[in-house]
PDB file of N, CA and C in Angstrom:
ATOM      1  N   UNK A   1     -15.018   8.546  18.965  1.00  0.00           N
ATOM      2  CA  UNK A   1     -13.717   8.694  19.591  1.00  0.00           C
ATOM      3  C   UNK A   1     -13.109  10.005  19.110  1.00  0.00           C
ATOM      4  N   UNK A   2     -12.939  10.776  19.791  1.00  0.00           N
ATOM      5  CA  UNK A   2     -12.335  12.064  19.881  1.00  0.00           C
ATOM      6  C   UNK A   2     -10.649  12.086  19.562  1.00  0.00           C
ATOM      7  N   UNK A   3      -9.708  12.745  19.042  1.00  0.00           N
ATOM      8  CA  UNK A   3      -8.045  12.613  19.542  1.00  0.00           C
ATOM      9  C   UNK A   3      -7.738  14.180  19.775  1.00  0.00           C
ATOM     10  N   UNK A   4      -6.976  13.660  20.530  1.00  0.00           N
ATOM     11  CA  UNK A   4      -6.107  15.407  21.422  1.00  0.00           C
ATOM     12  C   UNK A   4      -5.648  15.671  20.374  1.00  0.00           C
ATOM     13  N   UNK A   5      -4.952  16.672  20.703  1.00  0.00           N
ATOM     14  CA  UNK A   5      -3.175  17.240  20.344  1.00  0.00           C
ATOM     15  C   UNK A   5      -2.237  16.328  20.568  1.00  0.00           C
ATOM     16  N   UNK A   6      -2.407  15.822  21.899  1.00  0.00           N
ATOM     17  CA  UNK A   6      -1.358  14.694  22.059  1.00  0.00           C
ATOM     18  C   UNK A   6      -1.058  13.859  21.441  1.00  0.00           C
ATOM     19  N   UNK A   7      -2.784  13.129  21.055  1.00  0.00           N
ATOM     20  CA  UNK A   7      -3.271  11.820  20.155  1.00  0.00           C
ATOM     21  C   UNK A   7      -2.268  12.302  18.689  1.00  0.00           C
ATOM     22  N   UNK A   8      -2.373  13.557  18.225  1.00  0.00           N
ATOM     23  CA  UNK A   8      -2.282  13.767  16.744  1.00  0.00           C
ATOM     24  C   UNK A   8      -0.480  13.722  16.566  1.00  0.00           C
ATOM     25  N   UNK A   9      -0.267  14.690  17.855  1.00  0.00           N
ATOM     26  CA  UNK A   9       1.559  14.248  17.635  1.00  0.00           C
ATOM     27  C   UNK A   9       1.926  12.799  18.127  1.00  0.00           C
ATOM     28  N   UNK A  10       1.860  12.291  18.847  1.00  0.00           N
ATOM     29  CA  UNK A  10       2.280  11.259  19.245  1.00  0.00           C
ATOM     30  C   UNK A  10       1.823  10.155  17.536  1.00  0.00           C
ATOM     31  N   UNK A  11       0.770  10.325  16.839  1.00  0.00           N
ATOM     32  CA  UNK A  11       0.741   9.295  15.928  1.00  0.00           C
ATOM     33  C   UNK A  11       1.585   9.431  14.706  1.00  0.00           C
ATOM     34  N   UNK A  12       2.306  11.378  14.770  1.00  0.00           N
ATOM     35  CA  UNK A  12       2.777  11.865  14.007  1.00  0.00           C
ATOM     36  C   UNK A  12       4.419  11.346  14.257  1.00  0.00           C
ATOM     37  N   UNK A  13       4.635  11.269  15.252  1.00  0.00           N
ATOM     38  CA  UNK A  13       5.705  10.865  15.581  1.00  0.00           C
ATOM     39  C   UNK A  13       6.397   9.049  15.593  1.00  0.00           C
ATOM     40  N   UNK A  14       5.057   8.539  15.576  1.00  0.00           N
ATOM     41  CA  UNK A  14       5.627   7.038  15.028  1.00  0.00           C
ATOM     42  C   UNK A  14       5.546   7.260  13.551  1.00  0.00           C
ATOM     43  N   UNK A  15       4.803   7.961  12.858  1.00  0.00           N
ATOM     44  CA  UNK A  15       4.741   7.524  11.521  1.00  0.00           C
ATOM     45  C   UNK A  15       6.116   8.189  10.951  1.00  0.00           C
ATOM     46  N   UNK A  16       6.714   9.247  11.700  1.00  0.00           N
ATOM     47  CA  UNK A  16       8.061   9.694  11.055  1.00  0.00           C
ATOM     48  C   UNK A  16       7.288  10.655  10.401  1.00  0.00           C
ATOM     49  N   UNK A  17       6.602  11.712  10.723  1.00  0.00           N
ATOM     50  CA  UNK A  17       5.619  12.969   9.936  1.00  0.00           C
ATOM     51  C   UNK A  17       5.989  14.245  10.751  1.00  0.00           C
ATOM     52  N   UNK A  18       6.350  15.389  10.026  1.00  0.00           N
ATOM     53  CA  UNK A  18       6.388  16.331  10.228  1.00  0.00           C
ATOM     54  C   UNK A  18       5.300  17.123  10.062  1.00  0.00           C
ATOM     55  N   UNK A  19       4.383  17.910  11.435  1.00  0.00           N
ATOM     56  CA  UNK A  19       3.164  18.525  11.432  1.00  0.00           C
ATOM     57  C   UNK A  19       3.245  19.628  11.795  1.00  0.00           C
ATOM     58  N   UNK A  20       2.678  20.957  11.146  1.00  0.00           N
ATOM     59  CA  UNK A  20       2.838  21.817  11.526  1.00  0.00           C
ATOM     60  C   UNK A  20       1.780  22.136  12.754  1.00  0.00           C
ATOM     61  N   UNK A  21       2.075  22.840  13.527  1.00  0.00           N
ATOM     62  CA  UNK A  21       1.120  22.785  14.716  1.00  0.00           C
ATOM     63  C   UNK A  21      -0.371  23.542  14.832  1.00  0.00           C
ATOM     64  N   UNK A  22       0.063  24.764  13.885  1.00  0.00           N
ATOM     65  CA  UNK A  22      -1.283  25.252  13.269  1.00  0.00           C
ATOM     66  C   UNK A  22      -2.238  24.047  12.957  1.00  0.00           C
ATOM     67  N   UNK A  23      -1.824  23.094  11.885  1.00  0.00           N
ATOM     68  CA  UNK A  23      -2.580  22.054  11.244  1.00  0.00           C
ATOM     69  C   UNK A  23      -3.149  20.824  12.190  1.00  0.00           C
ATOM     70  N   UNK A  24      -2.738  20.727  13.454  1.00  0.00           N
ATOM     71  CA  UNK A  24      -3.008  20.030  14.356  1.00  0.00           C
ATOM     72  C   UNK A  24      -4.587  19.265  14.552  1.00  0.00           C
ATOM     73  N   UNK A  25      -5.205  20.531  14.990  1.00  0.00           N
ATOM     74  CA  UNK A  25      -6.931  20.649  14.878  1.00  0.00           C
ATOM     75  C   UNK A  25      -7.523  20.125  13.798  1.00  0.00           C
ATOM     76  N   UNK A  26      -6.439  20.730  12.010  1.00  0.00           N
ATOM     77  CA  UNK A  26      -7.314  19.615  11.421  1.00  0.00           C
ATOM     78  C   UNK A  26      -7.487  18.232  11.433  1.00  0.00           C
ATOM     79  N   UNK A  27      -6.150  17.886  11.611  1.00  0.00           N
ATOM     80  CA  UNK A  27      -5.905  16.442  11.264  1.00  0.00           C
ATOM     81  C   UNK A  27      -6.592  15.793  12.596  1.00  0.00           C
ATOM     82  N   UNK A  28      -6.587  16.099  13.680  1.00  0.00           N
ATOM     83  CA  UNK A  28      -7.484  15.822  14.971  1.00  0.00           C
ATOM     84  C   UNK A  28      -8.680  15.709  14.561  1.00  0.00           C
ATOM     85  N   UNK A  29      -9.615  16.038  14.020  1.00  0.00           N
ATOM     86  CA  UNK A  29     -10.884  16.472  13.288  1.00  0.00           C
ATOM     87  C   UNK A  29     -10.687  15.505  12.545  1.00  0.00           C
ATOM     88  N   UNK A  30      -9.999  15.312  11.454  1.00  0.00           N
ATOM     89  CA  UNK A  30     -10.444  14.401  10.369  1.00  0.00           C
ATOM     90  C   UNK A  30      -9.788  13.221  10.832  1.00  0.00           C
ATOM     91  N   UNK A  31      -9.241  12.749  11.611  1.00  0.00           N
ATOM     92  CA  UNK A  31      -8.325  11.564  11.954  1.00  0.00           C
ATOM     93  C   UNK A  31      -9.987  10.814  12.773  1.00  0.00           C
ATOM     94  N   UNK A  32     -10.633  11.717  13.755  1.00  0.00           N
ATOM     95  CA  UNK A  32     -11.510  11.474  14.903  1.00  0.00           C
ATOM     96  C   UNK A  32     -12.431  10.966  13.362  1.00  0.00           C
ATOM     97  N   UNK A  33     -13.170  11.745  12.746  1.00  0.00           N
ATOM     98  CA  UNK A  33     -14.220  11.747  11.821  1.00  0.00           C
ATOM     99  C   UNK A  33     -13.978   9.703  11.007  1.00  0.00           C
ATOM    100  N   UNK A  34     -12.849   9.433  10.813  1.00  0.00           N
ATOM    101  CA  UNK A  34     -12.241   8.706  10.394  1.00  0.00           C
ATOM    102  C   UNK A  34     -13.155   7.284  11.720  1.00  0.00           C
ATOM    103  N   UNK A  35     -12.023   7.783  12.530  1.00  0.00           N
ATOM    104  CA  UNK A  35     -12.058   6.640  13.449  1.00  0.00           C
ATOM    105  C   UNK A  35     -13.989   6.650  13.700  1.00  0.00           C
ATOM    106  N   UNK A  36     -14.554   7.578  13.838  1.00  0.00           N
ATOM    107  CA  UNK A  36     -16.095   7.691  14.542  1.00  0.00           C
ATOM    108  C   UNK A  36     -17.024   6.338  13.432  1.00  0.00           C
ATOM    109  N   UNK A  37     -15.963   6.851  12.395  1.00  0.00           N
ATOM    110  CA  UNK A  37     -16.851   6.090  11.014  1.00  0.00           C
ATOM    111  C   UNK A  37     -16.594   4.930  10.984  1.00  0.00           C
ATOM    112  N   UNK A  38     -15.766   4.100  11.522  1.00  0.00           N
ATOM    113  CA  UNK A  38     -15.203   2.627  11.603  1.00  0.00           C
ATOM    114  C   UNK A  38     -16.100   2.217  12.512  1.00  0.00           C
ATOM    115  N   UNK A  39     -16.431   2.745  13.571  1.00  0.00           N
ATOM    116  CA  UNK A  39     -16.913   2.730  15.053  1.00  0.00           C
ATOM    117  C   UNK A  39     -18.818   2.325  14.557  1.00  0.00           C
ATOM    118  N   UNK A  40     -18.827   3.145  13.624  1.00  0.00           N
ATOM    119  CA  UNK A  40     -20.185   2.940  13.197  1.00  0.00           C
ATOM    120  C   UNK A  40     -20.167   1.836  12.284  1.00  0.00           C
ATOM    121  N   UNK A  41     -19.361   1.344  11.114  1.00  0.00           N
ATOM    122  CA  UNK A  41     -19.220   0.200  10.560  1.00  0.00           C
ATOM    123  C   UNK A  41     -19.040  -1.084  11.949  1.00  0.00           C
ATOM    124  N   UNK A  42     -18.257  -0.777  12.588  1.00  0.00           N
ATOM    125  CA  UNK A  42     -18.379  -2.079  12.979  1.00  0.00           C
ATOM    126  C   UNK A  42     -19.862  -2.503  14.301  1.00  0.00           C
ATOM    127  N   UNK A  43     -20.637  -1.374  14.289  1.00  0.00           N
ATOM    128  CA  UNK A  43     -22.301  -1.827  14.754  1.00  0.00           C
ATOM    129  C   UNK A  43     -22.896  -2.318  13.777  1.00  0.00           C
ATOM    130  N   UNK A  44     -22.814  -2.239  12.332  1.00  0.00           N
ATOM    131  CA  UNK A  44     -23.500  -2.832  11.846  1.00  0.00           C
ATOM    132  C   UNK A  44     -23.640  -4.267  11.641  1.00  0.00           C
ATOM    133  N   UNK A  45     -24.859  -4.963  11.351  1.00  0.00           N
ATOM    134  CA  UNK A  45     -24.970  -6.321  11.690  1.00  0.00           C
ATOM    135  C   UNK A  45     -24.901  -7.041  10.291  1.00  0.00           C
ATOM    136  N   UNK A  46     -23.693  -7.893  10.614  1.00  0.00           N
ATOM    137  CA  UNK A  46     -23.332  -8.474   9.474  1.00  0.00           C
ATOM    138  C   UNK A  46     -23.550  -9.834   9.202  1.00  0.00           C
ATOM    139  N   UNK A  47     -24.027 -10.522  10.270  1.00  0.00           N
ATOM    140  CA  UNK A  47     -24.579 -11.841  10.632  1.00  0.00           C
ATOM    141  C   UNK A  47     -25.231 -12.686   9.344  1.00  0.00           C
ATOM    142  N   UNK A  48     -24.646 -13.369   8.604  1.00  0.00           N
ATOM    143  CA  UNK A  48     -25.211 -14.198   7.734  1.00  0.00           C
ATOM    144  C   UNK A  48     -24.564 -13.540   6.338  1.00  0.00           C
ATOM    145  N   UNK A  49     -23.713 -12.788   6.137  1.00  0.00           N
ATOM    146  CA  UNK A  49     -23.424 -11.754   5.231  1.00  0.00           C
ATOM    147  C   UNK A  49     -22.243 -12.558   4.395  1.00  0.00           C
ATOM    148  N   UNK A  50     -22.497 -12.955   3.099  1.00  0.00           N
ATOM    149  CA  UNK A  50     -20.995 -13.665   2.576  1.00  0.00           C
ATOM    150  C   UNK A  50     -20.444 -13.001   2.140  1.00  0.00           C
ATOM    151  N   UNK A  51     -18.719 -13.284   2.687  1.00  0.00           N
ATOM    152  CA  UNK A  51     -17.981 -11.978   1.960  1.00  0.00           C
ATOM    153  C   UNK A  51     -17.655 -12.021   0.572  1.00  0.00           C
ATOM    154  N   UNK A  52     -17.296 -11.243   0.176  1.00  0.00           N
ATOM    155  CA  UNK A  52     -17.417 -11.465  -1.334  1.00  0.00           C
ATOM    156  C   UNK A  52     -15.640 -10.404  -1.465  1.00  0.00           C
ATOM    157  N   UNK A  53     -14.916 -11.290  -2.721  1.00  0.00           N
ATOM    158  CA  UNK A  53     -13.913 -10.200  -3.186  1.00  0.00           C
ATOM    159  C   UNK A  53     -13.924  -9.170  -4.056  1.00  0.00           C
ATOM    160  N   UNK A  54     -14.998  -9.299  -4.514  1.00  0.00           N
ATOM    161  CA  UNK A  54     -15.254  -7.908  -5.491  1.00  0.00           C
ATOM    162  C   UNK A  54     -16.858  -7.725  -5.653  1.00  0.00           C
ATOM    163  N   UNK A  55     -17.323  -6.245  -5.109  1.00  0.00           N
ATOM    164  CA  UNK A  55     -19.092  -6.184  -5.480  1.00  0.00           C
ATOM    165  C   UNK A  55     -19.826  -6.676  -6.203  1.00  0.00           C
ATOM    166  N   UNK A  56     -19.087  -6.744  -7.410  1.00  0.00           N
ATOM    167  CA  UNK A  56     -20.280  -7.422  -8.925  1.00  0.00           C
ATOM    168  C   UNK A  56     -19.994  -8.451  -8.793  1.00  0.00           C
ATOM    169  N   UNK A  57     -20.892  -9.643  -8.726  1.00  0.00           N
ATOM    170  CA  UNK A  57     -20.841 -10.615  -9.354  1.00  0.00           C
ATOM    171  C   UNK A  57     -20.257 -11.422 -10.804  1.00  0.00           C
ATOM    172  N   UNK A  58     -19.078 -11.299 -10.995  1.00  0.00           N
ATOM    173  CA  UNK A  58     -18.951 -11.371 -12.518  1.00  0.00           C
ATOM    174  C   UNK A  58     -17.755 -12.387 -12.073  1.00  0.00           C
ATOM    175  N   UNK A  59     -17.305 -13.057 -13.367  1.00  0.00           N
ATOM    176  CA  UNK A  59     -16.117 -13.972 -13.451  1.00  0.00           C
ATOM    177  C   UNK A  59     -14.858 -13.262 -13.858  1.00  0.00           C
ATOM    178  N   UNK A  60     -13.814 -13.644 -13.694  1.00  0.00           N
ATOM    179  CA  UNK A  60     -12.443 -12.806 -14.344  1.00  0.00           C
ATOM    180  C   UNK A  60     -12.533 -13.655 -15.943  1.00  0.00           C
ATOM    181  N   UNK A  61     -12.357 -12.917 -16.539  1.00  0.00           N
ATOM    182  CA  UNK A  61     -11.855 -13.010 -18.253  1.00  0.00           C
ATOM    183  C   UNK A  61     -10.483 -13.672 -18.215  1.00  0.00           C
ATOM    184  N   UNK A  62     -10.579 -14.614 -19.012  1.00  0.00           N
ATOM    185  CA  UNK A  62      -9.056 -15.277 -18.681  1.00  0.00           C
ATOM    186  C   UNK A  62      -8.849 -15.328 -20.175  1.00  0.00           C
ATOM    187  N   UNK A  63      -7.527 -15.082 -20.612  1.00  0.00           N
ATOM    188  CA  UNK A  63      -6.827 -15.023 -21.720  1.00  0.00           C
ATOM    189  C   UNK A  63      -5.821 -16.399 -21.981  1.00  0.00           C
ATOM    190  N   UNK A  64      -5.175 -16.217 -23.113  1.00  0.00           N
ATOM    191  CA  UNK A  64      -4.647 -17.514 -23.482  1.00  0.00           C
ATOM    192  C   UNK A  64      -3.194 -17.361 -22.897  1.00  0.00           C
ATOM    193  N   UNK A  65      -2.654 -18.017 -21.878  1.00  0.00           N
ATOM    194  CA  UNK A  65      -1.400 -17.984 -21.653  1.00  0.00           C
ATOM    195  C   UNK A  65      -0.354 -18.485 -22.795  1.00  0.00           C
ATOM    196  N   UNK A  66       0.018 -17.307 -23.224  1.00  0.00           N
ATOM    197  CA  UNK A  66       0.836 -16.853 -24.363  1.00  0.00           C
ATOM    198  C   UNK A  66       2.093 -16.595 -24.586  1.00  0.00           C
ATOM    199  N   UNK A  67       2.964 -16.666 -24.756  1.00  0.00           N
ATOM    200  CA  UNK A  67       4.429 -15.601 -24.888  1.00  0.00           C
ATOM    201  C   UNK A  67       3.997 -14.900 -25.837  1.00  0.00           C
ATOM    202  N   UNK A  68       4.685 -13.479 -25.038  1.00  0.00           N
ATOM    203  CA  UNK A  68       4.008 -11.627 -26.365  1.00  0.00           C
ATOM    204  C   UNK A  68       5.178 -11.182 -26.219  1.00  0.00           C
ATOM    205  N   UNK A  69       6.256 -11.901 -25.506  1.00  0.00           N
ATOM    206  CA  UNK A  69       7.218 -10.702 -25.906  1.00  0.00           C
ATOM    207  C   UNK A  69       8.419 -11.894 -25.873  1.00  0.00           C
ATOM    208  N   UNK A  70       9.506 -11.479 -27.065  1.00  0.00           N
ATOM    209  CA  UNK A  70      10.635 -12.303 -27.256  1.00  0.00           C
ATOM    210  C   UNK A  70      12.054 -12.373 -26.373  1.00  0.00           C
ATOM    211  N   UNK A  71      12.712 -13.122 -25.746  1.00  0.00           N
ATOM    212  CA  UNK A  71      14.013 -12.956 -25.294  1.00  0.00           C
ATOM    213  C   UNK A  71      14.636 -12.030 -25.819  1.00  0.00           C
ATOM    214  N   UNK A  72      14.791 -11.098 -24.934  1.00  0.00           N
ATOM    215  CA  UNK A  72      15.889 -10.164 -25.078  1.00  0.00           C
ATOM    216  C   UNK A  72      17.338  -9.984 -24.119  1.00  0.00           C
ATOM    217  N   UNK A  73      17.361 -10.800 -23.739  1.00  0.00           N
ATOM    218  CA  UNK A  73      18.508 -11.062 -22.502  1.00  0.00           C
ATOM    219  C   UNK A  73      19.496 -10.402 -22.791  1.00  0.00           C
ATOM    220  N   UNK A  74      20.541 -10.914 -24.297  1.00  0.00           N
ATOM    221  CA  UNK A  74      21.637 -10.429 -24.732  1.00  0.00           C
ATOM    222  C   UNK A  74      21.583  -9.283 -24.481  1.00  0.00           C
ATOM    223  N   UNK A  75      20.273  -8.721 -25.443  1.00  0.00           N
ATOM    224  CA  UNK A  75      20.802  -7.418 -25.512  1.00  0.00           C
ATOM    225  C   UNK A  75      20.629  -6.403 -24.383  1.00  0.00           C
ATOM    226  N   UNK A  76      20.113  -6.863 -23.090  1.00  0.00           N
ATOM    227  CA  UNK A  76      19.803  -6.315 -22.228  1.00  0.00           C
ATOM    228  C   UNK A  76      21.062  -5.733 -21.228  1.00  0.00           C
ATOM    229  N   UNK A  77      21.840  -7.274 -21.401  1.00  0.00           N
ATOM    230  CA  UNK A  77      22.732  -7.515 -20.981  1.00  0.00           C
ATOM    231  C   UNK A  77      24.056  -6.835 -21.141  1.00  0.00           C
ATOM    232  N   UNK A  78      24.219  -6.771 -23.003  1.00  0.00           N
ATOM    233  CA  UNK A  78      25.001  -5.899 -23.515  1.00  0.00           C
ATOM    234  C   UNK A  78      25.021  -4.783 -22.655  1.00  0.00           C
ATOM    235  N   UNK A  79      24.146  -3.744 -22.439  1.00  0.00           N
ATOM    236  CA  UNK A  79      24.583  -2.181 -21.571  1.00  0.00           C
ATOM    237  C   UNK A  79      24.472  -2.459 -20.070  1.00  0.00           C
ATOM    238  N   UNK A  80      24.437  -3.760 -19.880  1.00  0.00           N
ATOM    239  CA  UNK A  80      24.628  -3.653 -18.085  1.00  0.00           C
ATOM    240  C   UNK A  80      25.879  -3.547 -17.531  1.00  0.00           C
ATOM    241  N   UNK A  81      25.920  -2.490 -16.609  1.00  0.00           N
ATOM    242  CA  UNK A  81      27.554  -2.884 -16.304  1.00  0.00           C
ATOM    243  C   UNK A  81      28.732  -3.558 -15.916  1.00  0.00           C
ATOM    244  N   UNK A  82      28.041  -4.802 -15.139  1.00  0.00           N
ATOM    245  CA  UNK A  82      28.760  -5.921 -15.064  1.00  0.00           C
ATOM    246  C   UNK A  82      27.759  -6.964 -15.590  1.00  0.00           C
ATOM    247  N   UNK A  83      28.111  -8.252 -15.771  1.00  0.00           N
ATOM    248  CA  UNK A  83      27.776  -9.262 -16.029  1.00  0.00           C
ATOM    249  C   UNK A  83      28.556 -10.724 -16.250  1.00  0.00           C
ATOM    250  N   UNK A  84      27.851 -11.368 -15.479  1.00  0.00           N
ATOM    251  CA  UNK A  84      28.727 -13.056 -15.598  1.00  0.00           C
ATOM    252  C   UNK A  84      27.726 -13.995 -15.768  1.00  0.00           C
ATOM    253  N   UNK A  85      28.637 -15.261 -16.472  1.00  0.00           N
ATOM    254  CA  UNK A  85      27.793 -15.946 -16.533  1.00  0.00           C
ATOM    255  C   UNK A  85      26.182 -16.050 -16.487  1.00  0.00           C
ATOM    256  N   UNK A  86      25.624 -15.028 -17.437  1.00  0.00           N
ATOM    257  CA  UNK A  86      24.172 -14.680 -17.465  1.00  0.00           C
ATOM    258  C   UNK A  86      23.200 -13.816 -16.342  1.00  0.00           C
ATOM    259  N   UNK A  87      24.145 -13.703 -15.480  1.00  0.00           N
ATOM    260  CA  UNK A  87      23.550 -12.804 -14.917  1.00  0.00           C
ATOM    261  C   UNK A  87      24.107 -11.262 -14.395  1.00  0.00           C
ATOM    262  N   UNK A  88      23.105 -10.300 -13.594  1.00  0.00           N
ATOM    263  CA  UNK A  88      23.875  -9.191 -13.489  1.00  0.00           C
ATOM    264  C   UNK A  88      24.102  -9.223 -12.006  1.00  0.00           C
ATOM    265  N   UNK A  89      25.365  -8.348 -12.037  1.00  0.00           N
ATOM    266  CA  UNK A  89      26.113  -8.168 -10.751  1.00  0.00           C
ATOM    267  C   UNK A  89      26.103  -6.967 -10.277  1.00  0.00           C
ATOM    268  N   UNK A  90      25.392  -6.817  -9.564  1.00  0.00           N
ATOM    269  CA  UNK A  90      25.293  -5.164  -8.422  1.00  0.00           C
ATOM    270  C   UNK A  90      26.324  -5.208  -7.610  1.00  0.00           C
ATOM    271  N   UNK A  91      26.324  -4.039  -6.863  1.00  0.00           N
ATOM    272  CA  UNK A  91      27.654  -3.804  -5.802  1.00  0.00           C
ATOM    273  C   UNK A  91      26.617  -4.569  -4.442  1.00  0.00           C
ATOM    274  N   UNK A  92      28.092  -5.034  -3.687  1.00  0.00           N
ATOM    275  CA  UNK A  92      27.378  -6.183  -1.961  1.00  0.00           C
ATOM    276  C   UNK A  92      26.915  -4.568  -1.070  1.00  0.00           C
ATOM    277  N   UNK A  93      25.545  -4.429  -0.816  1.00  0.00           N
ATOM    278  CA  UNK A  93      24.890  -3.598  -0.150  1.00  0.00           C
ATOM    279  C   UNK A  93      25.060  -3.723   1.584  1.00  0.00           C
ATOM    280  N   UNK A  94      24.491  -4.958   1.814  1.00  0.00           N
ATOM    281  CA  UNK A  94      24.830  -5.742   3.172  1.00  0.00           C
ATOM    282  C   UNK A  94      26.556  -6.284   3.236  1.00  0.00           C
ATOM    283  N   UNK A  95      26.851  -6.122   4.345  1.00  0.00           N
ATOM    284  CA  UNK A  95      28.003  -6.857   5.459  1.00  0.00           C
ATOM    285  C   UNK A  95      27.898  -7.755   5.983  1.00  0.00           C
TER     286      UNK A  95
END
């Protein structure tokens, strides 16, 4: 799959991207190179293939669920600029 000029602004323009127009051709080029390569992943035959979440075969290392670090609330609290009743108070963002 090939992309224009058109292809390259128009994708530039949903993503909210400023392109210089010189740079056009590249990103056309490597955007196409991109897509050609998906195009070829998805011919390949995957039929019987289990997916797996990570390449190696290995187990996750599991550690001792622990507390490592002590309440510090107070003093956290102390330099916040507002605070009530245990918690902190930001300014209302939404209406």
């Amino acid at each position: 799959m090939s992309l224009e000029k058109t292809d390259i602004e128009k994708i530039a323009h949903l993503a909210r991207l400023e392109i210089d127009p010189a740079d056009v051709p590249d990103y056309a080029r490597n955007l196409s190179g991109i897509l050609e390569l998906v195009e070829q992943m998805n011919q390949v035959d995957t039929e019987g293939v289990q997916p797996m979440a990570h390449p190696l075969r290995m187990t996750q290392r599991m550690r001792a669920d622990e507390v490592t670090e002590s309440n510090q609330r107070d003093k956290f609290q102390q330099i916040a600029p507002q605070v009530e009743a245990g918690l902190y108070l930001v300014p209302k963002v939404i209406e």
